[in-house]
C-alpha atoms as a PDB file:
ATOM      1  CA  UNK A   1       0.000   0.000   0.000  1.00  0.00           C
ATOM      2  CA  UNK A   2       2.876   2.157   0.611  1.00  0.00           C
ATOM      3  CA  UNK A   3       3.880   2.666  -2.940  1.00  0.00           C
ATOM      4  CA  UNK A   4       0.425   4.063  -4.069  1.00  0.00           C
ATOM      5  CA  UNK A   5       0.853   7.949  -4.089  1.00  0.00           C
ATOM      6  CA  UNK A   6      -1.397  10.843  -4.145  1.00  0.00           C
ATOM      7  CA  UNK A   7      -0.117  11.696  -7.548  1.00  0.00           C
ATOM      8  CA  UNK A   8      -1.857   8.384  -8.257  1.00  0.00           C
ATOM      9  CA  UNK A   9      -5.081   8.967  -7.452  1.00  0.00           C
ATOM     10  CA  UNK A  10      -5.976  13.306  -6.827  1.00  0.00           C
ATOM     11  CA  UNK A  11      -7.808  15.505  -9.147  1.00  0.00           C
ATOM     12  CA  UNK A  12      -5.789  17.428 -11.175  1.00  0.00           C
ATOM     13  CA  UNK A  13      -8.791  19.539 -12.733  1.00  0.00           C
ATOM     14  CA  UNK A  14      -8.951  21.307  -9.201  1.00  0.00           C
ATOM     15  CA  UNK A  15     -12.432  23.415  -8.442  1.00  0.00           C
ATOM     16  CA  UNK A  16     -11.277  26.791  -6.803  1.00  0.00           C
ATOM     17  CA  UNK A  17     -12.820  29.850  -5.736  1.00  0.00           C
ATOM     18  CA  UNK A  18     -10.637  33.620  -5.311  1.00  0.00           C
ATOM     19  CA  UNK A  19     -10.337  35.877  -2.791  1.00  0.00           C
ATOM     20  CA  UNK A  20     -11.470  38.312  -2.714  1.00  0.00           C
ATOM     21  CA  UNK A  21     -14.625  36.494  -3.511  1.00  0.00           C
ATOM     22  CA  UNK A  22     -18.630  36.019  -2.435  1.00  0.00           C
ATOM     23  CA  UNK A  23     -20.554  33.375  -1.132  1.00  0.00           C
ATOM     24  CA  UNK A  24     -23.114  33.520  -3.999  1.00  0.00           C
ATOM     25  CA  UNK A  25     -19.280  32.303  -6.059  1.00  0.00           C
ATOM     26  CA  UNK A  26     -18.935  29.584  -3.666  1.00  0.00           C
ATOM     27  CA  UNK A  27     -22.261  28.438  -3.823  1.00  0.00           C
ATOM     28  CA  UNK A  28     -22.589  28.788  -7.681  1.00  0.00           C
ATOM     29  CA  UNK A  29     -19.057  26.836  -7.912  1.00  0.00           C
ATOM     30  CA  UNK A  30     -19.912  23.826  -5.363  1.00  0.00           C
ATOM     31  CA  UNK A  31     -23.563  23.454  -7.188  1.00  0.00           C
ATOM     32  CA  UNK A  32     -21.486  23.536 -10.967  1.00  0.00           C
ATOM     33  CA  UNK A  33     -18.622  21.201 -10.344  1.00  0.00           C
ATOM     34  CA  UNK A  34     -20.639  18.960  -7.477  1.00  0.00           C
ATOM     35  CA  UNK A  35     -18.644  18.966  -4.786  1.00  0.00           C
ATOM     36  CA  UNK A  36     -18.525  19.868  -1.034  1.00  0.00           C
ATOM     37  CA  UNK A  37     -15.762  22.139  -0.719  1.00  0.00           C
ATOM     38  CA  UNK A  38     -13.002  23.798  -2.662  1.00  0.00           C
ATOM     39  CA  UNK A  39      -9.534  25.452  -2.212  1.00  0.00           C
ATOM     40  CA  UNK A  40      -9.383  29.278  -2.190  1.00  0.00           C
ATOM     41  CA  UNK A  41      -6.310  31.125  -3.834  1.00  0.00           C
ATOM     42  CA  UNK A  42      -5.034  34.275  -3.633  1.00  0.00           C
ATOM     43  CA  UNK A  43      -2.462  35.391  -6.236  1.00  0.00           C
ATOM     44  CA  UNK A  44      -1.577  31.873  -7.151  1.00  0.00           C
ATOM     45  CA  UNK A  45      -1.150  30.373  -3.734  1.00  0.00           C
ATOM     46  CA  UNK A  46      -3.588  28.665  -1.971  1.00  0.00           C
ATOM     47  CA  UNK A  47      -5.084  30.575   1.258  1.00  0.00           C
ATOM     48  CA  UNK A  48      -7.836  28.309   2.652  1.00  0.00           C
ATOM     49  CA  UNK A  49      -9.990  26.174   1.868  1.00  0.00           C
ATOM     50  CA  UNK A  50     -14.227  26.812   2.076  1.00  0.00           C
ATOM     51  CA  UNK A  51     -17.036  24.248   2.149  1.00  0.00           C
ATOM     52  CA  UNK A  52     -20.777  23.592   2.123  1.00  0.00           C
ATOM     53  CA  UNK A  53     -20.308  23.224   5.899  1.00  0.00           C
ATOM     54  CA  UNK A  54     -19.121  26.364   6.259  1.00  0.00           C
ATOM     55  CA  UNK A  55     -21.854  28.394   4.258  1.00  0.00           C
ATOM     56  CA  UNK A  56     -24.585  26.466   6.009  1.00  0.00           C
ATOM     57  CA  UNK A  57     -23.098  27.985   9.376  1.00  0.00           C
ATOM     58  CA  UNK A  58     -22.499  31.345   8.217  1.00  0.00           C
ATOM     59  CA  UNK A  59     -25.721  31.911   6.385  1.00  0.00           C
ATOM     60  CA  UNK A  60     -25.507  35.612   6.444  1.00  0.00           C
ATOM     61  CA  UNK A  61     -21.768  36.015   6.007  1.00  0.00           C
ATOM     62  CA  UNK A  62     -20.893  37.027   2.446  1.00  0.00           C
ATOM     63  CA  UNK A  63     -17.480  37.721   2.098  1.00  0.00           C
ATOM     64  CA  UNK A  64     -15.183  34.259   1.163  1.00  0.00           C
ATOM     65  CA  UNK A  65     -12.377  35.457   3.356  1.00  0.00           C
ATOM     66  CA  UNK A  66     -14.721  35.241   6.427  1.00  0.00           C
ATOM     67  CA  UNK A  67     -16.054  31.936   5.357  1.00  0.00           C
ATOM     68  CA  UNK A  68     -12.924  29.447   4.682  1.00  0.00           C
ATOM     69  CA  UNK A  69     -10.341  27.955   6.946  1.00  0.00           C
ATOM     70  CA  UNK A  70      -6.844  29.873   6.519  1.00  0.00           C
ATOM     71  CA  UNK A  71      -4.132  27.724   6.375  1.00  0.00           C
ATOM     72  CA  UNK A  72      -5.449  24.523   5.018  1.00  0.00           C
ATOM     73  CA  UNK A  73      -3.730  20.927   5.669  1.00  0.00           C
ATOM     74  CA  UNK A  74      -1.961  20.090   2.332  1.00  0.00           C
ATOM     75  CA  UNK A  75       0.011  16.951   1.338  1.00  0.00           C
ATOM     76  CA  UNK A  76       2.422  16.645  -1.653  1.00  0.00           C
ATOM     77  CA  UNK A  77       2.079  14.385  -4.797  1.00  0.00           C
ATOM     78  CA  UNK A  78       4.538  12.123  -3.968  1.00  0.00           C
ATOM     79  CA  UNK A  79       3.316  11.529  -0.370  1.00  0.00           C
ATOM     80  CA  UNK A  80       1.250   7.886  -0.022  1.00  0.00           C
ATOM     81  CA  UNK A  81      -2.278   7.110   0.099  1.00  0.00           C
ATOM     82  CA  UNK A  82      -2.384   5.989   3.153  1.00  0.00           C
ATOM     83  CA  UNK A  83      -0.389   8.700   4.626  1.00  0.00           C
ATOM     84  CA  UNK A  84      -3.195  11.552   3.013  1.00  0.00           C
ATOM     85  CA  UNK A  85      -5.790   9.352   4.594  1.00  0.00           C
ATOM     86  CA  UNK A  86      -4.426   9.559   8.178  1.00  0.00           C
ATOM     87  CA  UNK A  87      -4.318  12.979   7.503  1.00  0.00           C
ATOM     88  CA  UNK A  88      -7.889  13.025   6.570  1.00  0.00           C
ATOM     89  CA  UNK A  89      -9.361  10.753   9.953  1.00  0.00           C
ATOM     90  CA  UNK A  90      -7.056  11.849  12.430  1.00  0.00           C
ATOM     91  CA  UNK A  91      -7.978  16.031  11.638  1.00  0.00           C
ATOM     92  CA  UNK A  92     -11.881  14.882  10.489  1.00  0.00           C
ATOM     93  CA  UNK A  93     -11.842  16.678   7.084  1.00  0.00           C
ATOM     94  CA  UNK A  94     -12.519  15.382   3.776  1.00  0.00           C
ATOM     95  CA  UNK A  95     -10.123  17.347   1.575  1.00  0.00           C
ATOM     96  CA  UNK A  96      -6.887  18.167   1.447  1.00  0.00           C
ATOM     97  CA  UNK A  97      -5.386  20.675  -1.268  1.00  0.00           C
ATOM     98  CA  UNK A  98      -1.937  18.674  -3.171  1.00  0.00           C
ATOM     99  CA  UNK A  99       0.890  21.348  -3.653  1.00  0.00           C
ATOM    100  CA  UNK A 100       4.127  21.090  -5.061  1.00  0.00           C
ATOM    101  CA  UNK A 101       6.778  24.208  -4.534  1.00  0.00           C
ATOM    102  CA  UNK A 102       3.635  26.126  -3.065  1.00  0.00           C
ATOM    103  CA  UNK A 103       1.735  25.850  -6.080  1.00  0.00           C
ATOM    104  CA  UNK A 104      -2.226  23.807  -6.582  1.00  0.00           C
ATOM    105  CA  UNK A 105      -1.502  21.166  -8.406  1.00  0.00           C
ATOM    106  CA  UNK A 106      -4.701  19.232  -7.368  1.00  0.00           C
ATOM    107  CA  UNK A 107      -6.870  17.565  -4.296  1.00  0.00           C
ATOM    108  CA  UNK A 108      -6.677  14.404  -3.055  1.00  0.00           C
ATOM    109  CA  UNK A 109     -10.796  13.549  -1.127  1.00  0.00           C
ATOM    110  CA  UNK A 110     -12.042  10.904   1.443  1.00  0.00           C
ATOM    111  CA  UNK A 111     -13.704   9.646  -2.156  1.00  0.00           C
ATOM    112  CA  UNK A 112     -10.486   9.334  -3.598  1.00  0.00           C
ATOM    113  CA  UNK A 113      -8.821   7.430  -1.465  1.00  0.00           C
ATOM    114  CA  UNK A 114     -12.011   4.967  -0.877  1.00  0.00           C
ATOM    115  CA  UNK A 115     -11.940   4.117  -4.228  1.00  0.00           C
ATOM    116  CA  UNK A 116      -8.738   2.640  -3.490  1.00  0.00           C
ATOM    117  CA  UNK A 117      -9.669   0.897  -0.549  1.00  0.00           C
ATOM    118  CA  UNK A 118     -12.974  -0.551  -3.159  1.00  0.00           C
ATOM    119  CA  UNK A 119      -9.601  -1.995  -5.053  1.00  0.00           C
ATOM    120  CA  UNK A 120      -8.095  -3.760  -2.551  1.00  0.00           C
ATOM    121  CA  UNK A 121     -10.643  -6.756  -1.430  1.00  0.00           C
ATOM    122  CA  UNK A 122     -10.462  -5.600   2.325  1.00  0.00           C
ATOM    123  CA  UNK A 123     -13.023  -8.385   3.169  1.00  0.00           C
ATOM    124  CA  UNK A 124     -12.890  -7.390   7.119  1.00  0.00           C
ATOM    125  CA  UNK A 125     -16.307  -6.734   8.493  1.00  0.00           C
ATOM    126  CA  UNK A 126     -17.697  -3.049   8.979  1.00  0.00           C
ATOM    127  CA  UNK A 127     -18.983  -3.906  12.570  1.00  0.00           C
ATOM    128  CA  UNK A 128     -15.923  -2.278  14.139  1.00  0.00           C
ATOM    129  CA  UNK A 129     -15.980   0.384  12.294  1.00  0.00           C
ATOM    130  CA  UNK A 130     -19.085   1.843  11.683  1.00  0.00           C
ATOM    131  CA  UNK A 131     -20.649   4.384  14.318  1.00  0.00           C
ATOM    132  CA  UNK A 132     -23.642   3.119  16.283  1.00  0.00           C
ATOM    133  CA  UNK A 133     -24.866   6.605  17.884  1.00  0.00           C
ATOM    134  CA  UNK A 134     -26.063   8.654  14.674  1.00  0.00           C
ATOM    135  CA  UNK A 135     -28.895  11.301  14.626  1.00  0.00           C
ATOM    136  CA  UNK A 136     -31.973  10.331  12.764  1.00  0.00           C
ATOM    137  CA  UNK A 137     -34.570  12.790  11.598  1.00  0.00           C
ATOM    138  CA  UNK A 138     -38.251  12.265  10.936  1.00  0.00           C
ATOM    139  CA  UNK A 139     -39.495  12.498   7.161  1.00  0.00           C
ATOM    140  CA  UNK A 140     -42.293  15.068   8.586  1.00  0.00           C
ATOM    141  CA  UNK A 141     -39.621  17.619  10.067  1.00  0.00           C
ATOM    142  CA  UNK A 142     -39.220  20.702   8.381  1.00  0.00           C
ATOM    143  CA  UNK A 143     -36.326  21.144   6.668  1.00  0.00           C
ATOM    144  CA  UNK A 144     -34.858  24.200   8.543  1.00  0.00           C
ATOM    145  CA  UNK A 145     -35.533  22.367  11.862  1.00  0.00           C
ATOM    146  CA  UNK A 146     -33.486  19.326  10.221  1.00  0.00           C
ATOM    147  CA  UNK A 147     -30.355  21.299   9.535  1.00  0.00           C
ATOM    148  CA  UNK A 148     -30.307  23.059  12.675  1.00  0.00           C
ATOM    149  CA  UNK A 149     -30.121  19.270  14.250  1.00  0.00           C
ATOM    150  CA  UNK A 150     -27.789  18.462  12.014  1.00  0.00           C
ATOM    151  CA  UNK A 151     -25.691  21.463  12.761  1.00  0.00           C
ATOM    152  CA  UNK A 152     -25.703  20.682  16.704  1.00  0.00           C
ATOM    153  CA  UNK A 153     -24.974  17.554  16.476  1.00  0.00           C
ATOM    154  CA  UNK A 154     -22.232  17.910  13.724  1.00  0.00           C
ATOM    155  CA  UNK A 155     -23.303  15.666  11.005  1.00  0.00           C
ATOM    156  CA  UNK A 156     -23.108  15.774   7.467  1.00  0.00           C
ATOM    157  CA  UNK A 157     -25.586  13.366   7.086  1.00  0.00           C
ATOM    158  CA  UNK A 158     -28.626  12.082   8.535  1.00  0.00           C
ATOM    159  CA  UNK A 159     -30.878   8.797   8.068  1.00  0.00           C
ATOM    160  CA  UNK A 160     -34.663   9.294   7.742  1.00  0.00           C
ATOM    161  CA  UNK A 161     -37.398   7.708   9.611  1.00  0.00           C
ATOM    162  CA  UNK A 162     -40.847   7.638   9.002  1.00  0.00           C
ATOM    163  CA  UNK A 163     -43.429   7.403  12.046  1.00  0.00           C
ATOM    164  CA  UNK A 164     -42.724   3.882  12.435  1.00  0.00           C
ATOM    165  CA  UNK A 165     -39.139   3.516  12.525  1.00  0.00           C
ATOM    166  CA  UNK A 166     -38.582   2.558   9.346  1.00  0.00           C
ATOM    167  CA  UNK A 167     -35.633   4.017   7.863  1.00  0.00           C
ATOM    168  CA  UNK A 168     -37.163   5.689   4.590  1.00  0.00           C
ATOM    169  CA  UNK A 169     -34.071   7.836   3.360  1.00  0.00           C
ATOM    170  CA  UNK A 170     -31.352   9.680   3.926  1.00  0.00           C
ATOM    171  CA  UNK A 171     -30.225  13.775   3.900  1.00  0.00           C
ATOM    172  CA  UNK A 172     -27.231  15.308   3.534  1.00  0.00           C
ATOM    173  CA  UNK A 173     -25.674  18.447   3.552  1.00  0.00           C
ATOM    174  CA  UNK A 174     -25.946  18.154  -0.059  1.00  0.00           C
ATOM    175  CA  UNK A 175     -29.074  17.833  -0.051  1.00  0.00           C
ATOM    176  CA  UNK A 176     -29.425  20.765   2.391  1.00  0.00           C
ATOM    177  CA  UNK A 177     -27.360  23.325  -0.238  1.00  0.00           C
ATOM    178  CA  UNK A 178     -29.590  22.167  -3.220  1.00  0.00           C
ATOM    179  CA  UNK A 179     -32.820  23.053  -1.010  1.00  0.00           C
ATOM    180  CA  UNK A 180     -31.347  26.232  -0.009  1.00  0.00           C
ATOM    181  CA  UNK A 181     -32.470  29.575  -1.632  1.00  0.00           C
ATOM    182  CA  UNK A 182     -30.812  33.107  -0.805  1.00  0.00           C
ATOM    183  CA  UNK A 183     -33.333  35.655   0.960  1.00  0.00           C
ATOM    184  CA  UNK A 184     -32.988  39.444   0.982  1.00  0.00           C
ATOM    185  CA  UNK A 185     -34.091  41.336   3.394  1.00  0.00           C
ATOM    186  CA  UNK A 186     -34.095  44.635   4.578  1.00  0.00           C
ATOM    187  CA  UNK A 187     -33.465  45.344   8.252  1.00  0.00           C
ATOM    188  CA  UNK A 188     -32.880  48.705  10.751  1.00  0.00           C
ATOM    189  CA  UNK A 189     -30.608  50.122  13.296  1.00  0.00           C
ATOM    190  CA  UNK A 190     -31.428  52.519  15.650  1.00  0.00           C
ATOM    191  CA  UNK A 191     -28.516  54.820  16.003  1.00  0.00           C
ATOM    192  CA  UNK A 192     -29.281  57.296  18.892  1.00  0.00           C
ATOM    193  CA  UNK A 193     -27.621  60.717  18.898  1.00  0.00           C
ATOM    194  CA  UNK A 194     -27.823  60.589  23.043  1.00  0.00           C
ATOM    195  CA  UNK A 195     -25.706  59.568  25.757  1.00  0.00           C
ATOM    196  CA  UNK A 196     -27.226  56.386  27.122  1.00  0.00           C
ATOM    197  CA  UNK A 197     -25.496  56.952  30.389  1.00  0.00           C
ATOM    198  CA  UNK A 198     -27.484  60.354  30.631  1.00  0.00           C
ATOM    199  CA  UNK A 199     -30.270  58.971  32.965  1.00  0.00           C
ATOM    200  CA  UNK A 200     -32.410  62.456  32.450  1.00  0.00           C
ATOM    201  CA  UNK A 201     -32.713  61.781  28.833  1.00  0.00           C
ATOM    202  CA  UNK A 202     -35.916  60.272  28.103  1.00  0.00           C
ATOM    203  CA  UNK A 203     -36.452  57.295  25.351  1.00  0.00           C
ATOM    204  CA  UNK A 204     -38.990  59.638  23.977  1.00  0.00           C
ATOM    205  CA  UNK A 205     -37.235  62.924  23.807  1.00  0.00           C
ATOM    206  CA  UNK A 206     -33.997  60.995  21.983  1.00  0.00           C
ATOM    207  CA  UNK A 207     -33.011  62.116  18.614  1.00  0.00           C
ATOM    208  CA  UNK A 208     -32.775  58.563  16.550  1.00  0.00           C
ATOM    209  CA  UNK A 209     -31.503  57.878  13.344  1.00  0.00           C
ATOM    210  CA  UNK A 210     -32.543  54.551  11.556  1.00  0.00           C
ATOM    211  CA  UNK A 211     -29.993  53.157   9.407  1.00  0.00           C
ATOM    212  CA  UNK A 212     -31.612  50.690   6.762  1.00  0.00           C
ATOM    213  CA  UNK A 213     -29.368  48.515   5.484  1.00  0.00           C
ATOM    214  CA  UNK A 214     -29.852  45.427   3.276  1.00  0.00           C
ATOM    215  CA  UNK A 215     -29.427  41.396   4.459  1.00  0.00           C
ATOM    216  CA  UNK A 216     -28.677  38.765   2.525  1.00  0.00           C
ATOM    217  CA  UNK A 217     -28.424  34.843   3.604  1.00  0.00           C
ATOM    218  CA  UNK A 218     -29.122  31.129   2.836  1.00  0.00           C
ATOM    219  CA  UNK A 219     -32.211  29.774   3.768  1.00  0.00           C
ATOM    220  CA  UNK A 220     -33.889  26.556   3.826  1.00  0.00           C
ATOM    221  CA  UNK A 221     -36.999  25.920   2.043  1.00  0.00           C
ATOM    222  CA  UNK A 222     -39.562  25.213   4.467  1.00  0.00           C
ATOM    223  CA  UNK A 223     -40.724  21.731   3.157  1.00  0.00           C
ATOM    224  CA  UNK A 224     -40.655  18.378   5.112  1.00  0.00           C
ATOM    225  CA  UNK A 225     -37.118  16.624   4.962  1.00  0.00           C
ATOM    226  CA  UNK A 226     -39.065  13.643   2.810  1.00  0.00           C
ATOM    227  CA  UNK A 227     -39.260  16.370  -0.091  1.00  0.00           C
ATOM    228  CA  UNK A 228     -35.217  17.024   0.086  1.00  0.00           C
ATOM    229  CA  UNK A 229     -33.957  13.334   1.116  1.00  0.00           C
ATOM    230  CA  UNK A 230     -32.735  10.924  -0.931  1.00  0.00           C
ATOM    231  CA  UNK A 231     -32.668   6.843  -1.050  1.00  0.00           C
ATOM    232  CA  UNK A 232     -30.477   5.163   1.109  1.00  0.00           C
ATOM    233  CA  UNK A 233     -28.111   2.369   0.100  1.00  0.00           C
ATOM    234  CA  UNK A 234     -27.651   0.427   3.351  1.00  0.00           C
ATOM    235  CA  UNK A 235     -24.883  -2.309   4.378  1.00  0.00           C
ATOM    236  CA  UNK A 236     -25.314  -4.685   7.395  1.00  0.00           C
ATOM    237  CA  UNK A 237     -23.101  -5.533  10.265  1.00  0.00           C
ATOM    238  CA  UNK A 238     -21.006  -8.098   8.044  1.00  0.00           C
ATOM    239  CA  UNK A 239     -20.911  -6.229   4.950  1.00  0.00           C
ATOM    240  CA  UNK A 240     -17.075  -6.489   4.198  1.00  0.00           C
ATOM    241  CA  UNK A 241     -15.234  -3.232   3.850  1.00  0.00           C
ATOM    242  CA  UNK A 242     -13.962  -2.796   0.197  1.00  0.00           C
ATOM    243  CA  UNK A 243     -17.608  -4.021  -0.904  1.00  0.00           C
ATOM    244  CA  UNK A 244     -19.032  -0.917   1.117  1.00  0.00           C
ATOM    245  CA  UNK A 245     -16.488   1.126  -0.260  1.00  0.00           C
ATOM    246  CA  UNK A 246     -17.246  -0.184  -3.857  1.00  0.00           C
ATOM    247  CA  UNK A 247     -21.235   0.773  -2.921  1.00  0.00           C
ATOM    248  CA  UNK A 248     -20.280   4.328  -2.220  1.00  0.00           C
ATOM    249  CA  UNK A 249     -18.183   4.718  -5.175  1.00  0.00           C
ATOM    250  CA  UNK A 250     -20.339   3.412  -7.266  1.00  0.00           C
ATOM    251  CA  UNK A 251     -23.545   5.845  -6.047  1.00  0.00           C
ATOM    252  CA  UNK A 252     -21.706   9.238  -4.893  1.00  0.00           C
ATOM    253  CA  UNK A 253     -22.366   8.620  -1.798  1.00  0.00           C
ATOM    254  CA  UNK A 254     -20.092   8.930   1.402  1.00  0.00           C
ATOM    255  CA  UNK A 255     -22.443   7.380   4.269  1.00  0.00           C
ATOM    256  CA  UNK A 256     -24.261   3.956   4.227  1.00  0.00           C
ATOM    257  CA  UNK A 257     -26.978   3.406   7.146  1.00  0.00           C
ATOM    258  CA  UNK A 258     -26.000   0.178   9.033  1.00  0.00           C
ATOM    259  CA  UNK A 259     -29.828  -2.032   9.312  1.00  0.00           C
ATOM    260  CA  UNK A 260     -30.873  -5.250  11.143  1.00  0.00           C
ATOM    261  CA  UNK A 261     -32.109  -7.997   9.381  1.00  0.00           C
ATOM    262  CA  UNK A 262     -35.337  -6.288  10.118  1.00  0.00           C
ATOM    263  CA  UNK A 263     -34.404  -3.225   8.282  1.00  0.00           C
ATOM    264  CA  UNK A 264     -34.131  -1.084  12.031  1.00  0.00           C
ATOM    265  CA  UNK A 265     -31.557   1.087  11.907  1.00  0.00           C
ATOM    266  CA  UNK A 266     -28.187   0.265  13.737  1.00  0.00           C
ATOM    267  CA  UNK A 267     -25.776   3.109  12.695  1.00  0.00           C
ATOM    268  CA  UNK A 268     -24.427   4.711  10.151  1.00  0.00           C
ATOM    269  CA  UNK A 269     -21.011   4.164   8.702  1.00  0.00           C
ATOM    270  CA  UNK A 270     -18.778   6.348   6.715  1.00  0.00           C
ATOM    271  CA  UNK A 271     -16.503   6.706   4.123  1.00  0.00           C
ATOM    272  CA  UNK A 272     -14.035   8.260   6.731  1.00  0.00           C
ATOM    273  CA  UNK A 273     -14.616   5.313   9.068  1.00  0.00           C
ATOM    274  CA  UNK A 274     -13.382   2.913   6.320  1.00  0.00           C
ATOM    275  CA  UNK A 275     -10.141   5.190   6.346  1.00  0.00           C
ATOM    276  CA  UNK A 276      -8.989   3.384   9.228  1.00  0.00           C
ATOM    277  CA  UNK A 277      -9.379   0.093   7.566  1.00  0.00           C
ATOM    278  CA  UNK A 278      -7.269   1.268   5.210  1.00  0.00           C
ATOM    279  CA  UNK A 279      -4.401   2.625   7.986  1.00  0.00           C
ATOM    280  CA  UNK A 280      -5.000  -0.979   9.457  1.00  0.00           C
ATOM    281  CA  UNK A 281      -4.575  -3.047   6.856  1.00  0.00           C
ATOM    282  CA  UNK A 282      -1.291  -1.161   5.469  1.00  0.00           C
ATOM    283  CA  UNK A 283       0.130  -1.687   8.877  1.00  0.00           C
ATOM    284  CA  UNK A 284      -0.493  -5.425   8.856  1.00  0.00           C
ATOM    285  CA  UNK A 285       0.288  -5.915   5.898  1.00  0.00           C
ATOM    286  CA  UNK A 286       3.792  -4.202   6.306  1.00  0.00           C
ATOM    287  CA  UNK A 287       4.608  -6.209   9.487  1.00  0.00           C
END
């Protein structure tokens, strides 16, 4: 596994955004090129990196700058595969920029890399690695109640239940972005000309000005989450690794809900999980 680089397997056709830059740029590029986050340069160089993450919890900030991460993780092209995926489930992101003498010369993703571990016939079992504490939502909620959930609780994905358990979908982030719409608004500010520590000065008597200034931000479409989810591809307990990972490369997808044999939901399992099959199996297999 060692000798498979990142050269091997990243994008070289990279998705980027500018700064300076807008949202409404982000958005449009992420929607275009279908993907969940992109590198932001500056000059040449790469600055940051900004994702669908990030515009879902800054709905009213505009400005690109304000919305990535400065100082992105970055790996090199001739650094392995399985070093850029302990880089990707030891810091939890699913990017990371490729750079050669501080130049973009691509990304290397979590889907990248999985569809090497779909190569490699790891036939271990998911059932260590897949989470068993994941937030459903009901296929009733509203949507904007669904994402703020999934924004406390973290996830970029959630399975969907229906009133009797059943799992009936799954949303994503994704999904979230495509639902979204952008909402202007107009809102005020009352700027008062008087001292508020002057306790003689009535509310009433103050002179006021009211500053009108314009909002923008991303909304979610209030319609239930069955409207905006999606099917879900599920795996069992012992569904072997590399076949889950061959699943979600096949679909685009980058979370498979775990069932019991009578289709109740267990957990949820990730393409990041299956990272650390992939770190485990390179270290047996190099002992």
């Amino acid at each position: 596994m060692s000798d498979v680089l990142v050269k091997g397997v990243m994008v070289r056709d990279v998705a980027y955004v500018t700064v300076p830059g807008s949202r409404d740029m982000v958005l449009k590029t992420l929607k275009e090129r279908h993907v969940s986050g992109v590198p932001v340069v500056k000059g040449g160089e790469l600055v940051g990196m900004v994702t669908r993450t990030d515009l879902l919890r800054n709905p009213e900030e505009d400005q690109t700058a304000l919305l990535m991460t400065r100082d992105p993780l970055v790996v090199g092209p001739d650094d392995s595969v399985v070093e850029a995926a302990r880089h990707l489930a030891e810091n939890d992101i699913r990017r990371l920029p490729v750079v050669e003498d501080g130049s973009l010369v691509g990304i290397v993703s979590v889907a990248d890399v999985i569809r090497v571990v779909a190569e490699l016939e790891i036939k271990r079992p998911i059932d260590r690695y897949f989470e068993k504490t994941t937030v459903a939502l009901w296929d009733e909620m509203p949507l904007p109640v669904a994402g703020a959930v999934m924004e406390y609780a973290n996830v970029q994905a959630s399975p969907v239940i229906d009133s009797d358990l059943n799992l009936v979908g799954i949303v994503s982030d994704r999904d979230l972005i495509n639902a979204s719409v952008i909402e202007d608004s107009v809102e005020m500010s009352d700027m008062s000309s008087a001292n508020d520590e002057d306790e003689w000065t009535w509310e009433s008597t103050r002179d006021t000005l009211n500053f009108y200034y314009g909002v923008s931000r991303i909304a979610l479409r209030k319609i239930p989450v069955k409207q905006a989810m999606v099917p879900a591809f599920t795996a069992i307990k012992t569904s072997e690794v590399s076949e889950c990972a061959r699943v979600m490369m096949r679909n685009r997808i980058d979370q498979l809900p775990v069932v019991t044999a009578h289709q109740k939901l267990a957990g949820m399992v990730k393409d990041s999980d299956l990272l650390w099959a992939l770190i485990e199996h390179s270290l047996e297999a190099g002992a």
